[in-house]
Protein backbone atom coordinates (compact mmCIF):
# COMPACT_ATOMS: atom_id res chain seq x y z
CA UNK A 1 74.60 108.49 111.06
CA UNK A 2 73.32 110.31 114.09
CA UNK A 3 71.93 109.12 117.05
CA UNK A 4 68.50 109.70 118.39
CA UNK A 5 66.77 109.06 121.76
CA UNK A 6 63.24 110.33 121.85
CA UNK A 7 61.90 109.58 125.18
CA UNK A 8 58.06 109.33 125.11
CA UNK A 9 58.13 107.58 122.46
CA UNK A 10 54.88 105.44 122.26
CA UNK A 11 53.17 108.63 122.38
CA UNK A 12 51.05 110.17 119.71
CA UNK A 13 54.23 112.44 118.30
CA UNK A 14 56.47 110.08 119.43
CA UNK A 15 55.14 106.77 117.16
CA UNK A 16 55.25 109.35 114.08
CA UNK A 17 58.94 110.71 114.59
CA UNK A 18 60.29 107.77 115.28
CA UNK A 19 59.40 106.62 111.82
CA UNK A 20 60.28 110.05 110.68
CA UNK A 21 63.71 109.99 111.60
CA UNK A 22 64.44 106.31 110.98
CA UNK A 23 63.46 106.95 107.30
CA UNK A 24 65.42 110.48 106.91
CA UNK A 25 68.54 108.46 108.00
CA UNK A 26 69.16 108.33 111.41
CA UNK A 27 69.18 106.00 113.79
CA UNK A 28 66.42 105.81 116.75
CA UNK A 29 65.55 104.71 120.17
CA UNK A 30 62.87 105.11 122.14
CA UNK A 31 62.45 105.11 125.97
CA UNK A 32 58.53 104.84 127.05
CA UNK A 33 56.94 103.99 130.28
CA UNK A 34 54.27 102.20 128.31
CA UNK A 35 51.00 104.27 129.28
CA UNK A 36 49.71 103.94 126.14
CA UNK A 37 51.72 101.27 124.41
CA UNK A 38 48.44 99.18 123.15
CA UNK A 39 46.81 102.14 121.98
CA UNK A 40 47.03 101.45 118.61
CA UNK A 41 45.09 102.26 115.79
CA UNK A 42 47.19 100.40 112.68
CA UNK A 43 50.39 98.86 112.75
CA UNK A 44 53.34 101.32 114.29
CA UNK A 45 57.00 101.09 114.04
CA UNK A 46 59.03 98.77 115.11
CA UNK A 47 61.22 101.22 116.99
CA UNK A 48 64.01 99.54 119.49
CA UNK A 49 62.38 100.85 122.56
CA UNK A 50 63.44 100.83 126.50
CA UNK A 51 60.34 100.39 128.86
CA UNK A 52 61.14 102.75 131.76
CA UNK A 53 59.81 105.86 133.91
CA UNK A 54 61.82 108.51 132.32
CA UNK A 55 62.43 109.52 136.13
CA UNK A 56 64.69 106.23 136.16
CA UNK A 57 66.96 107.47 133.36
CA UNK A 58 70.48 107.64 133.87
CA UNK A 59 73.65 108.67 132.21
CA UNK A 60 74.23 105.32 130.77
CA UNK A 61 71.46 105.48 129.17
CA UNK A 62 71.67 108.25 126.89
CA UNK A 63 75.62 107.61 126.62
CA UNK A 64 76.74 107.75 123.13
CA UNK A 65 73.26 109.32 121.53
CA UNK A 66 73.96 112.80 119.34
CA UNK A 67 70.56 114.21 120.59
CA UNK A 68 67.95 113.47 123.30
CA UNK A 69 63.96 114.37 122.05
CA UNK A 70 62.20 115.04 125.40
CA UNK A 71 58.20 114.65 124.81
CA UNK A 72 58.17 112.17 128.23
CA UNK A 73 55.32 114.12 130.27
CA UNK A 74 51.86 113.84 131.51
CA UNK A 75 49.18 116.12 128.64
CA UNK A 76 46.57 116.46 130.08
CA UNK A 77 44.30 118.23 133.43
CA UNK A 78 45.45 116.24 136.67
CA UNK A 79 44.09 112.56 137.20
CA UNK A 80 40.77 111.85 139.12
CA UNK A 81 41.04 113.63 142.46
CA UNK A 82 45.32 113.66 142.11
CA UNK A 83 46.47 117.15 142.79
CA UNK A 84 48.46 119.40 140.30
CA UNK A 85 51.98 119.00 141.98
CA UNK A 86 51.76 114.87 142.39
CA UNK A 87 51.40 115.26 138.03
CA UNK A 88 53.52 117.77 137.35
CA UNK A 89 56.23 118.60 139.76
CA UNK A 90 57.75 114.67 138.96
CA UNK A 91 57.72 115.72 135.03
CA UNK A 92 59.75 118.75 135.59
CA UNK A 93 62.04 117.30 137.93
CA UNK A 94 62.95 114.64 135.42
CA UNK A 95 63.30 116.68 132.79
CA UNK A 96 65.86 118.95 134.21
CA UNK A 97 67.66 115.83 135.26
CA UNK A 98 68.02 114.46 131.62
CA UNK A 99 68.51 118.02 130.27
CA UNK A 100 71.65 118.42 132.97
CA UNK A 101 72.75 114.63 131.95
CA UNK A 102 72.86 116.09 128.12
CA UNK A 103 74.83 118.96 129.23
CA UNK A 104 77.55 116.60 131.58
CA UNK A 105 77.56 114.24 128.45
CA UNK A 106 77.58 117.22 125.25
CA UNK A 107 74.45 115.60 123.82
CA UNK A 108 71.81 118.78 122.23
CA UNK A 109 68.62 118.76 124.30
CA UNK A 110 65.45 119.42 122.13
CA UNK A 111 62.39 120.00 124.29
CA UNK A 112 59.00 119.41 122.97
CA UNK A 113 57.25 122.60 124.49
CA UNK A 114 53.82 124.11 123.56
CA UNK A 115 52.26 127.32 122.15
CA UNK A 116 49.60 126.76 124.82
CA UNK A 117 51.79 128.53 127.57
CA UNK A 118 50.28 131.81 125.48
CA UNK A 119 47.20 130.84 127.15
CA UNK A 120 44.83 133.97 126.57
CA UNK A 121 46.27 136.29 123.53
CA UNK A 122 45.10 139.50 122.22
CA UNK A 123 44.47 140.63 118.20
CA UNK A 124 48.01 140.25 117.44
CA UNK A 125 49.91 137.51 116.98
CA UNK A 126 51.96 136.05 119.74
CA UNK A 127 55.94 135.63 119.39
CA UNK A 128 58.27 134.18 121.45
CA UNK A 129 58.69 137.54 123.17
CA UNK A 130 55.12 137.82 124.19
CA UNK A 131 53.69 137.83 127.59
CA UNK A 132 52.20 134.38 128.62
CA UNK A 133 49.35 133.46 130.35
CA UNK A 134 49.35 129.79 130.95
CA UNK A 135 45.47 128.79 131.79
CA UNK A 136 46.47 125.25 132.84
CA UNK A 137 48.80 123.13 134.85
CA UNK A 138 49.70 121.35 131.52
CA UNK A 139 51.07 124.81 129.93
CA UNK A 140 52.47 125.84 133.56
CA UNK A 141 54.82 122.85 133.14
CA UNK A 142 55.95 123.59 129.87
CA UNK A 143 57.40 127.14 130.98
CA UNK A 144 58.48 125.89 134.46
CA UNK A 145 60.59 123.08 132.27
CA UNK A 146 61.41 126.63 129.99
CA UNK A 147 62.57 128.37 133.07
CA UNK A 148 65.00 125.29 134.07
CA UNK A 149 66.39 125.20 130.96
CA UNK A 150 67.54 128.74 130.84
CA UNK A 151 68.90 128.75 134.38
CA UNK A 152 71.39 125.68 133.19
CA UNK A 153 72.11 127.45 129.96
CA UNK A 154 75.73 128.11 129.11
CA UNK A 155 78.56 128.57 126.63
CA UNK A 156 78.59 124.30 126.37
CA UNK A 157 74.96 124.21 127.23
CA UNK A 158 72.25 125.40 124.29
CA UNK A 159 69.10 123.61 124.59
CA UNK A 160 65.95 124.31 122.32
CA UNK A 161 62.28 124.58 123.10
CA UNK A 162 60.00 124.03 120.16
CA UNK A 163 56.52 125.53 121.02
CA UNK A 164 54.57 123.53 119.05
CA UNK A 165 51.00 124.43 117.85
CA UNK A 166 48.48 122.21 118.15
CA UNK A 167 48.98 118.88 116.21
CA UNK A 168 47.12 117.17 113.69
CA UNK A 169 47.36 114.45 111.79
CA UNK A 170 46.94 110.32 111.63
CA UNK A 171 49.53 108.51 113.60
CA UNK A 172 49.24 105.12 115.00
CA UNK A 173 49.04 105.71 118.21
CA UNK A 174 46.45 108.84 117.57
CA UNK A 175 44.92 110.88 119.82
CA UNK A 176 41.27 112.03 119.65
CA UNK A 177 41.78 114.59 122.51
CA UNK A 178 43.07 117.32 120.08
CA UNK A 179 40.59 119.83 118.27
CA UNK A 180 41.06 118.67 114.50
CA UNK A 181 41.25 114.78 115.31
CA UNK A 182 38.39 114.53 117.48
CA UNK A 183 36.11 116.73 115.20
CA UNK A 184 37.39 114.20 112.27
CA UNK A 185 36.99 111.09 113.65
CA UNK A 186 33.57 112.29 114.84
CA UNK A 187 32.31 113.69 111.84
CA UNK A 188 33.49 110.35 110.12
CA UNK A 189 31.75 108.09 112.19
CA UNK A 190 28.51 109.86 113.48
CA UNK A 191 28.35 112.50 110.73
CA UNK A 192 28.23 115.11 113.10
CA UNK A 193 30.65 117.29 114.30
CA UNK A 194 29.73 118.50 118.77
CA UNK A 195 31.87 121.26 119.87
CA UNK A 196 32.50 121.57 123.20
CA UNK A 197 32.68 125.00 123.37
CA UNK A 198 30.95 128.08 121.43
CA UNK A 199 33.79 127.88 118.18
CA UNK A 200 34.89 131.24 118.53
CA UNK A 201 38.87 130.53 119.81
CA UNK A 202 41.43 130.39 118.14
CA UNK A 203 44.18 127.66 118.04
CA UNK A 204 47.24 127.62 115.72
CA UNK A 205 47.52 124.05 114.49
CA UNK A 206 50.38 122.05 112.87
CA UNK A 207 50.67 119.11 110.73
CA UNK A 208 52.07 115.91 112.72
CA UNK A 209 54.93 115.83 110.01
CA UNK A 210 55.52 118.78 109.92
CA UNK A 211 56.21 119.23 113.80
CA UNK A 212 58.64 115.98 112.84
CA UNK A 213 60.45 118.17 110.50
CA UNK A 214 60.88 120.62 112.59
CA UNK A 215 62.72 118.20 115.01
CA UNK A 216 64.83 117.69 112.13
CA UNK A 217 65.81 121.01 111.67
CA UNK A 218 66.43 121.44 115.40
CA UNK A 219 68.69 118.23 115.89
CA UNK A 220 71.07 119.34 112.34
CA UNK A 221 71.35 123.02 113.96
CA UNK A 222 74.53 123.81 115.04
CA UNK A 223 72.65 126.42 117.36
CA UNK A 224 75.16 127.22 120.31
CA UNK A 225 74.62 130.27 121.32
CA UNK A 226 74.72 129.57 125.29
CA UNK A 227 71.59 130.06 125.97
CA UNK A 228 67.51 128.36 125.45
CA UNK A 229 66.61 128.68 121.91
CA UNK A 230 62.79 129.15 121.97
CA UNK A 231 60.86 128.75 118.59
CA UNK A 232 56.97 128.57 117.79
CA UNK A 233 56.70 125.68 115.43
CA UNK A 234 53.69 125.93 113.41
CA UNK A 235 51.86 127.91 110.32
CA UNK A 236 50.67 131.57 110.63
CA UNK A 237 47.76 130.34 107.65
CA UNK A 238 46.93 127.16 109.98
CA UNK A 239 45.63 129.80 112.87
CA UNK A 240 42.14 129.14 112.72
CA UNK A 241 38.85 129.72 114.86
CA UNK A 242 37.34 126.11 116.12
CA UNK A 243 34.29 127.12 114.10
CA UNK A 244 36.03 127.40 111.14
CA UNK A 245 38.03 124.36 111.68
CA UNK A 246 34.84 122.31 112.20
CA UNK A 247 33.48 123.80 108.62
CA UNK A 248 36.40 122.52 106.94
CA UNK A 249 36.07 119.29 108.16
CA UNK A 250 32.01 119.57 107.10
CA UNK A 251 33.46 119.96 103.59
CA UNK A 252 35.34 117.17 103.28
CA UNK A 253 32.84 114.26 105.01
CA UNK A 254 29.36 114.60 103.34
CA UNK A 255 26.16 114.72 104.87
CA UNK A 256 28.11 115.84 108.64
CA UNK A 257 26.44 118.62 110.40
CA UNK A 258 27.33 120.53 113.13
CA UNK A 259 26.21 120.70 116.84
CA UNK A 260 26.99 122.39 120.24
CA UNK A 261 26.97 120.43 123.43
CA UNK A 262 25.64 123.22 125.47
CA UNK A 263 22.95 122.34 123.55
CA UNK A 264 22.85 118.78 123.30
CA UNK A 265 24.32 117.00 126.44
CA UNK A 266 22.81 113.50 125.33
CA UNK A 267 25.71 113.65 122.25
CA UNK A 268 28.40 112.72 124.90
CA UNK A 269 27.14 110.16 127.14
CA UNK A 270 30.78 108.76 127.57
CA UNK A 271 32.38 112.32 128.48
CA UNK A 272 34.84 111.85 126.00
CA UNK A 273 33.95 115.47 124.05
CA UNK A 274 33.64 117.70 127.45
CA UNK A 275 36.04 119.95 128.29
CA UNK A 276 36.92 120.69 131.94
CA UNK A 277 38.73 123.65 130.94
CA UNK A 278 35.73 125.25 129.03
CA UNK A 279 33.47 126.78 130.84
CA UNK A 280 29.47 126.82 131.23
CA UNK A 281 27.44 128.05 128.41
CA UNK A 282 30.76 127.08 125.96
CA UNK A 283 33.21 130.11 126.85
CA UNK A 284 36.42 128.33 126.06
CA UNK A 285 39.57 131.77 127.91
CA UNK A 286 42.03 129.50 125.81
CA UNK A 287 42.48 131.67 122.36
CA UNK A 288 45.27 132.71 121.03
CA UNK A 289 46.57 133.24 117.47
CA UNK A 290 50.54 132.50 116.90
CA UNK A 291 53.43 134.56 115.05
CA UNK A 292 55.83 131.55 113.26
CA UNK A 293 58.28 133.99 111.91
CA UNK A 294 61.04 133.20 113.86
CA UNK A 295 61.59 129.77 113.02
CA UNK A 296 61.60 130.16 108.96
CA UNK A 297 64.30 132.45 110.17
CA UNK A 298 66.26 129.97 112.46
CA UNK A 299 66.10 127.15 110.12
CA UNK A 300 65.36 128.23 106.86
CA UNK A 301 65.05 125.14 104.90
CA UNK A 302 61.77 124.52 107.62
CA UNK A 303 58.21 125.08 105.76
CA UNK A 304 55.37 123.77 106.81
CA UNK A 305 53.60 122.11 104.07
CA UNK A 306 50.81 120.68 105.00
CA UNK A 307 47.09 122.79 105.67
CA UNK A 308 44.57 121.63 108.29
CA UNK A 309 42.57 120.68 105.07
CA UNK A 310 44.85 118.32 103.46
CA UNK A 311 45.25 116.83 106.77
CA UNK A 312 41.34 116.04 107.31
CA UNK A 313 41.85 114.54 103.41
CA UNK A 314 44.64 112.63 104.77
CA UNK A 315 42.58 111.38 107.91
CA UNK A 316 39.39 110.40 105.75
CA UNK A 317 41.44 108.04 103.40
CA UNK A 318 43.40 106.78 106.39
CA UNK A 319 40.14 106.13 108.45
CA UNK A 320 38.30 104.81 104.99
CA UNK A 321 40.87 102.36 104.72
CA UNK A 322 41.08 100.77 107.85
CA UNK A 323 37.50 100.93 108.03
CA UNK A 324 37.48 103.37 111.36
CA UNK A 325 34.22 102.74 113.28
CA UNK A 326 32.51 104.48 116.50
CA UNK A 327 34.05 101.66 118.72
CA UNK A 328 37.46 103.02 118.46
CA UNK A 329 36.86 106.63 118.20
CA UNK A 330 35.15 105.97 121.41
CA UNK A 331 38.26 103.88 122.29
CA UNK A 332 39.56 105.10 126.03
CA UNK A 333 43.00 104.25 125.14
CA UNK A 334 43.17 107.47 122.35
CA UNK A 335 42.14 109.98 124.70
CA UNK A 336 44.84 110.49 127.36
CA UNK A 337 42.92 111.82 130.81
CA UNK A 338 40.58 108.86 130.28
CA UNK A 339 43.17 106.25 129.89
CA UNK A 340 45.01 107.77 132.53
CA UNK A 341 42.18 107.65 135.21
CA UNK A 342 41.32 104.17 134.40
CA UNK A 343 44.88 102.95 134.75
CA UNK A 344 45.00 104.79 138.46
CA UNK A 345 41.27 104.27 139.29
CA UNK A 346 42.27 100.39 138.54
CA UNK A 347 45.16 100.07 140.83
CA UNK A 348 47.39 99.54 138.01
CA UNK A 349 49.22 103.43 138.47
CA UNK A 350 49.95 104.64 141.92
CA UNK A 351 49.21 107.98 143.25
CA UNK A 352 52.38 109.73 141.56
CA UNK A 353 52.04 107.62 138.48
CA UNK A 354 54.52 104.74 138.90
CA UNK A 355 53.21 101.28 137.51
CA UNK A 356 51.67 99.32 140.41
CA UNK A 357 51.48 96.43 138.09
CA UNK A 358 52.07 96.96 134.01
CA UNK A 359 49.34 95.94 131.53
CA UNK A 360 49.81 93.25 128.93
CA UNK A 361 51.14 93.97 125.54
C-alpha cells in the first residue's frame, strides 16, 4: 500500500482526493494550516491530518511517504491592501523546500499547477509547449514554482506538474469562486444565473474526480526521465465559452434566467460575484482554450469521464439533498479572497499569513 501526503488538504481538491485515494487503496495524510477547515458544506473525510504552515514542514515529516501532493498555496488576487510578494513569494519558497526534501528523501513530487499560466491564448489550442501569458500573480506563482522545479531536476529528481483546468464539481469543502460552481449554486438558489463578465472567454474545465484521477495516474507513473514532467489535465470537449457554460446550467435548473452585472450592480450587494480581474464594461483578457493530448498519451489508462453537464446534474441532486439555501452560497467561508480578508482584517492572520490566533473547530 502506498503512501500519500497531500499537503493542502482541507482545501476544495484536497477534501475530495483524500477520499479518492483512501478508497482506491492507499493510504493518506493530510497536512493543512486550517484556513478553511470549518468550511464545510456536508460531512468530509475523516482524513488523519497535521495542522501546520506548510512553510514549517520538515524532513521528518514526509519521512517514509511514497509521494508528496503539493496543492498548499494561496488561490486567489492578494489580500486587502497585502502586496503580491508578502502572498506569493512565501508559497514558492516552501514549495521548493518540500520539492528539494522529496528529492534528498526519493519521494515523487506531484505539483498541482494550473492551465491559467496560459493566461491570454489565441484560436488554437494551447499545449504544454505554448507561450504563456500569466495575467495574475496567482498563475505567476504556478510557473515561478514550474521554473524551480526544472532547475532541481535530475537523473534521481523527476517531478510532475499537472496543469489542471478549471475544476468543477461538489466537494465538501466547495468553493463557489470557480465559474461552473458559482453559476450553479446561484442559479439553484436565486434562479438566476449574473455573470461577471460579458460570457465570451473561454475556460477549459475539469471534473473534480477526474483531476483526482489524474493524481492517480501521476503517483503509479514510473516517469523518471530527469527532468519536470508538465501535463494539461483536463478535456478538449469541456473547453467552453462562460456563455455557454451558463446555458447549460439554464437547462438543467428550471425557470433560471440569465443576467449581466454590468448591467445589474444591485444583484451583488455582498461582492461575492465581482471580479477584480475583469475589467469595466465585462471584458474578462483571461481566455484561453486547452490542447489535453499529451496526457492520454503519458498515462493512457487517464480519460476524463465526466462533462460539465453531468457535473451541474451531479451538483443539483447534491444541493437538492442537503437542501442548499442562499445563506450558504452566500457563505464567506466557500469563497477564498473573502475568507481570507476577514481572517487578516480580524487580526486572526498576520501580514504574511501566519495564524495570529487559530479559529475554533
Amino acid at each position: 500500500m502506498k503512501k500519500v501526503l497531500v499537503t493542502g488538504s482541507l482545501g476544495y481538491l484536497g477534501s475530495v482526493l483524500t477520499q479518492d485515494l483512501a478508497d482506491h487503496g492507499y493510504e493518506c495524510a493530510g497536512y493543512d494550516t486550517g484556513f478553511f477547515r470549518n468550511s464545510i458544506l456536508y460531512k468530509p473525510p475523516s482524513t488523519k491530518t497535521t495542522f501546520g504552515d506548510a512553510r514549517s514542514i520538515t524532513e521528518a515529516d514526509l519521512d517514509g511517504y511514497d509521494a508528496v501532493v503539493h496543492f498548499a498555496g494561496i488561490s486567489n488576487d492578494p489580500v486587502g491592501k497585502l502586496t503580491p510578494d508578502l502572498i506569493y513569494d512565501p508559497t514558492r519558497n516552501y514549495a521548493l523546500k518540500i520539492a528539494k526534501m522529496c528529492k534528498n528523501l526519493g519521494i515523487k513530487f506531484i505539483f498541482a499547477s494550473s492551465c491559467s499560466i496560459y493566461g491570454i491564448g489565441e484560436d488554437d489550442l494551447l499545449t504544454e509547449e505554448s507561450k504563456v501569458f500569466p495575467q495574475t500573480h496567482y498563475s505567476k506563482n504556478k510557473l515561478q514554482v514550474e521554473e524551480d522545479l526544472i532547475s532541481i531536476s535530475d537523473q534521481n529528481f523527476s517531478p510532475i506538474a499537472l496543469r489542471f483546468a478549471t475544476v468543477f464539481g461538489s466537494s465538501p469543502r466547495i468553493r463557489f469562486d470557480v465559474v461552473v460552481n458559482m453559476l450553479t449554486g446561484m442559479a439553484f438558489t436565486d434562479k438566476s444565473i449574473v455573470l461577471n463578465s460579458d460570457g465570451t472567454s473561454w475556460r477549459p474545465n475539469l471534473h473534480i474526480l477526474d483531476a483526482c484521477q489524474a493524481i492517480r495516474c501521476a503517483i503509479e507513473s514510473d516517469y523518471n526521465e530527469g527532468k519536470l514532467l508538465v501535463l494539461n489535465v483536463g478535456s478538449d470537449a469541456n473547453n467552453l465559452q462562460i456563455i455557454d457554460i451558463a446555458k447549460i446550467i439554464q437547462s438543467n435548473v428550471s425557470g433560471c434566467d440569465i443576467k449581466f452585472l454590468s448591467e445589474n450592480p444591485d444583484a451583488d450587494k455582498e461582492g461575492l460575484i465581482k471580479d477584480r480581474k475583469v475589467q469595466a464594461g465585462g471584458k474578462d483578457n483571461r481566455t484561453y482554450k486547452v490542447s489535453f493530448e499529451k496526457i492520454h498519451k503519458i498515462f493512457p489508462s487517464f480519460k476524463c469521464q465526466r462533462t460539465v453537464e453531468q457535473g451541474v446534474q451531479e451538483m443539483v441532486e447534491t444541493f437538492e439533498k442537503i437542501s442548499f439555501n442562499k445563506d450558504q452560497f452566500k457563505n464567506r467561508g466557500f469563497y477564498r479572497l473573502q475568507q481570507l480578508e476577514y481572517l487578516h482584517s480580524n487580526g486572526y492572520l498576520s501580514d504574511d499569513l501566519h495564524w495570529l490566533k487559530m479559529l475554533e473547530a
